[in-house]
C-alpha atoms as a PDB file:
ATOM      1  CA  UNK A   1     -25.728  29.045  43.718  1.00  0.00           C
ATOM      2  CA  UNK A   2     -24.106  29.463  40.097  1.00  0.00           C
ATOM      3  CA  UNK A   3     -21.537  27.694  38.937  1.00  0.00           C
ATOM      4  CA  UNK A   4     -18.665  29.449  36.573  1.00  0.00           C
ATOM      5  CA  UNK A   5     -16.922  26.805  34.274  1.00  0.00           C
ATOM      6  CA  UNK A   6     -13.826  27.393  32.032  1.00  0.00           C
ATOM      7  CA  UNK A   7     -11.573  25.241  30.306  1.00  0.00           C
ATOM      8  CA  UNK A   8      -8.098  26.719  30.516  1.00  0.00           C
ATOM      9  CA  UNK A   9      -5.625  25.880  27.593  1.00  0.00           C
ATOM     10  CA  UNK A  10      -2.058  26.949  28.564  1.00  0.00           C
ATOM     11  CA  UNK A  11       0.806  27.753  26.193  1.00  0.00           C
ATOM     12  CA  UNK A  12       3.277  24.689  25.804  1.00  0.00           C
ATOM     13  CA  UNK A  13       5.921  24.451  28.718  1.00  0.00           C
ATOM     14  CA  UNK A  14       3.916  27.508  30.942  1.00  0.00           C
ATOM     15  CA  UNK A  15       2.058  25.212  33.089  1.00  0.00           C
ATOM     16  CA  UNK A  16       4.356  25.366  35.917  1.00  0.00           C
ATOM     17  CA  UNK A  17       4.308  29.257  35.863  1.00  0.00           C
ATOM     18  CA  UNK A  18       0.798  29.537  35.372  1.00  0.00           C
ATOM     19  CA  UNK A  19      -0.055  27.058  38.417  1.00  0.00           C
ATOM     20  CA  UNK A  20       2.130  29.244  40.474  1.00  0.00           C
ATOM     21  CA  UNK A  21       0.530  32.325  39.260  1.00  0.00           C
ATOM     22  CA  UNK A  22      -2.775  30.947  39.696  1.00  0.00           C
ATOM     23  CA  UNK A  23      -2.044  30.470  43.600  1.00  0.00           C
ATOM     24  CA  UNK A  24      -1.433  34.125  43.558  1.00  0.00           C
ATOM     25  CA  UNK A  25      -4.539  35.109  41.776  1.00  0.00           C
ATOM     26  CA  UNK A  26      -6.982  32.376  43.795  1.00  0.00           C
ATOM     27  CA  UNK A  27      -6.611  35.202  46.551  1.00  0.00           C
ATOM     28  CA  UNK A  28      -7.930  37.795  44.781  1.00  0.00           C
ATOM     29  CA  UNK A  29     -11.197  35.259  43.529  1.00  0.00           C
ATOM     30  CA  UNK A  30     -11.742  33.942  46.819  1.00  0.00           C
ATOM     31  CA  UNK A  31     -11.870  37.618  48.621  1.00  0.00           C
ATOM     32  CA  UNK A  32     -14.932  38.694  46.610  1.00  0.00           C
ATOM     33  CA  UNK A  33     -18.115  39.645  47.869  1.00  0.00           C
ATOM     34  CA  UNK A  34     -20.541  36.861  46.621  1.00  0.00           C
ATOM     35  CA  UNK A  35     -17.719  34.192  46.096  1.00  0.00           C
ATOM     36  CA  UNK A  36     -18.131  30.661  47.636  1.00  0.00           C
ATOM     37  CA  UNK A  37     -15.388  28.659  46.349  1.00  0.00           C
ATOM     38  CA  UNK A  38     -13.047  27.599  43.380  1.00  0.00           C
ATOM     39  CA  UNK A  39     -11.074  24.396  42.189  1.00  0.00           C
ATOM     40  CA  UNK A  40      -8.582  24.043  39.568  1.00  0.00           C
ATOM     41  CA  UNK A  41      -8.141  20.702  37.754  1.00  0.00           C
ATOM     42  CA  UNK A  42      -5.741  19.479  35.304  1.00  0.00           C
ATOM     43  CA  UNK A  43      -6.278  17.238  32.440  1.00  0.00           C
ATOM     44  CA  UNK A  44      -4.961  13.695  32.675  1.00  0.00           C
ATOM     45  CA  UNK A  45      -5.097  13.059  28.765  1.00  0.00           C
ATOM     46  CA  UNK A  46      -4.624  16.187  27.569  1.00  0.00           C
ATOM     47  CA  UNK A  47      -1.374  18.616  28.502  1.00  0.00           C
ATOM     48  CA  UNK A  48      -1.935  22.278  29.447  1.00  0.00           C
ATOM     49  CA  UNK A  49      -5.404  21.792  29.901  1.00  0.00           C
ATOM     50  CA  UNK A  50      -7.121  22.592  33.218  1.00  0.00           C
ATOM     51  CA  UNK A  51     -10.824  22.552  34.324  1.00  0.00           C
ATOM     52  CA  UNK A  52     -11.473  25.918  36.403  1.00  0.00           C
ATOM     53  CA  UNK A  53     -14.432  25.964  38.673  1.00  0.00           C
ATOM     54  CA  UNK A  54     -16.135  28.825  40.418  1.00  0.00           C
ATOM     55  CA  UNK A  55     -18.710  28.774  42.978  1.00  0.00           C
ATOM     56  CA  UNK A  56     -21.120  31.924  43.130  1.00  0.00           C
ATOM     57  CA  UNK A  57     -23.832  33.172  45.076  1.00  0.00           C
ATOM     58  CA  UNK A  58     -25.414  33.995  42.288  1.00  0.00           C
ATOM     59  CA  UNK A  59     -24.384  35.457  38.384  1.00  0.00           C
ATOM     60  CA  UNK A  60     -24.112  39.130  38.969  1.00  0.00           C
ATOM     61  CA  UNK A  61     -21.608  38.520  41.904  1.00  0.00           C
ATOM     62  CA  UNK A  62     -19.106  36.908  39.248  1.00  0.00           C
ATOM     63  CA  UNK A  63     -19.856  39.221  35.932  1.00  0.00           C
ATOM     64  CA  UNK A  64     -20.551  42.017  37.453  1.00  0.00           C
ATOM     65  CA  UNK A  65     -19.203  42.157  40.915  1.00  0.00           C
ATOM     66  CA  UNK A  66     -16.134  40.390  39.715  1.00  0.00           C
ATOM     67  CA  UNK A  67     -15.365  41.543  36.456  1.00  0.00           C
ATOM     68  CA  UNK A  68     -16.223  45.000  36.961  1.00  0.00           C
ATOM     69  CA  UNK A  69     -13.968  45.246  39.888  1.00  0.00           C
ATOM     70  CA  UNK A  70     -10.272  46.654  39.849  1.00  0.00           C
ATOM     71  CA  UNK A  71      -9.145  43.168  41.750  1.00  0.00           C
ATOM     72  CA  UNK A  72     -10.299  41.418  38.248  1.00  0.00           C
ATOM     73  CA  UNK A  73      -7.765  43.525  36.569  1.00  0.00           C
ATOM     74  CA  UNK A  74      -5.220  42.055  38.708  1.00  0.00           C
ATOM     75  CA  UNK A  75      -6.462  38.760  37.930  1.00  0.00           C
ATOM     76  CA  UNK A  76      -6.304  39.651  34.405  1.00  0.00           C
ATOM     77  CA  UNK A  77      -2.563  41.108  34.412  1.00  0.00           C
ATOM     78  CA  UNK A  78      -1.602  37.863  36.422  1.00  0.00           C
ATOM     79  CA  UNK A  79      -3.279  35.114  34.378  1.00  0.00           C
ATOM     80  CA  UNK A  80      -4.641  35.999  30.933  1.00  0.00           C
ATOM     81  CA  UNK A  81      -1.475  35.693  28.584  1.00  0.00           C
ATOM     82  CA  UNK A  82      -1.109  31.971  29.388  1.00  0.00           C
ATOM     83  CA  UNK A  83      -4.234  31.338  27.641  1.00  0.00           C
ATOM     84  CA  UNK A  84      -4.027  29.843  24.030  1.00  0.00           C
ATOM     85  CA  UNK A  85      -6.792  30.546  22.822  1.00  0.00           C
ATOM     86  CA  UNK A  86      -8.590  32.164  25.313  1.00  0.00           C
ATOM     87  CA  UNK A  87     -11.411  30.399  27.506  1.00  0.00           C
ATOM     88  CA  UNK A  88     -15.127  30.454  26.974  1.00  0.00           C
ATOM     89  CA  UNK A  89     -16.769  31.173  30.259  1.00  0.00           C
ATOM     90  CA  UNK A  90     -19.852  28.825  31.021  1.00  0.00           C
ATOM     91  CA  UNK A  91     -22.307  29.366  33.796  1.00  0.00           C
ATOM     92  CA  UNK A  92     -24.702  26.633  35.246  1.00  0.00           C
ATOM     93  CA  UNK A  93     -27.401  26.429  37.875  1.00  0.00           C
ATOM     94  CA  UNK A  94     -28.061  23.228  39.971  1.00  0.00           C
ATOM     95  CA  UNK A  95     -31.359  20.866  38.462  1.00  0.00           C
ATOM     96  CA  UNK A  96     -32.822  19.631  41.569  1.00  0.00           C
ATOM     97  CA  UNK A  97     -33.487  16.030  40.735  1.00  0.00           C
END
């Protein structure tokens, strides 16, 4: 199991629009092959900042499977220009403690 992190910084006074468009696009994550599930969280302190993360089966199902696919340009055309600036993408794998 992989999980995809991103911080998400929204333009000012968009966050409303781009939590609505992000219900939109979570159906498009959640119906590809390899996905296993995704939460959204938003920042207490900070305003227009939300926590995305993405649970994989494994990497290639997310950069590969996922962004090679034509669903991820929907995802794209739906959610990309609320980003300011735009996210660095993170990946981590479980340490079994």
């Amino acid at each position: 199991m992989i999980l995809e992190a991103a911080f998400l910084n929204i333009k000012p006074a968009l966050e409303g629009d781009f939590e609505s468009a992000f219900k939109k696009a979570s159906s498009i994550i959640s119906s590809m092959n390899g996905y296993s599930s995704h939460e959204l969280h938003k920042c207490m302190e900070v305003k227009g900042k939300y926590l995305l993360l993405v649970r994989w089966e494994s990497l290639e199902a997310h950069t590969i499977g996922f962004r090679d696919s034509p669903e991820y340009q929907e995802w794209k055309r739906l959610l990309h220009h609320f980003y300011e600036p735009f996210p660095t993408v993170e990946h981590f794998e479980e340490v079994k403690i």
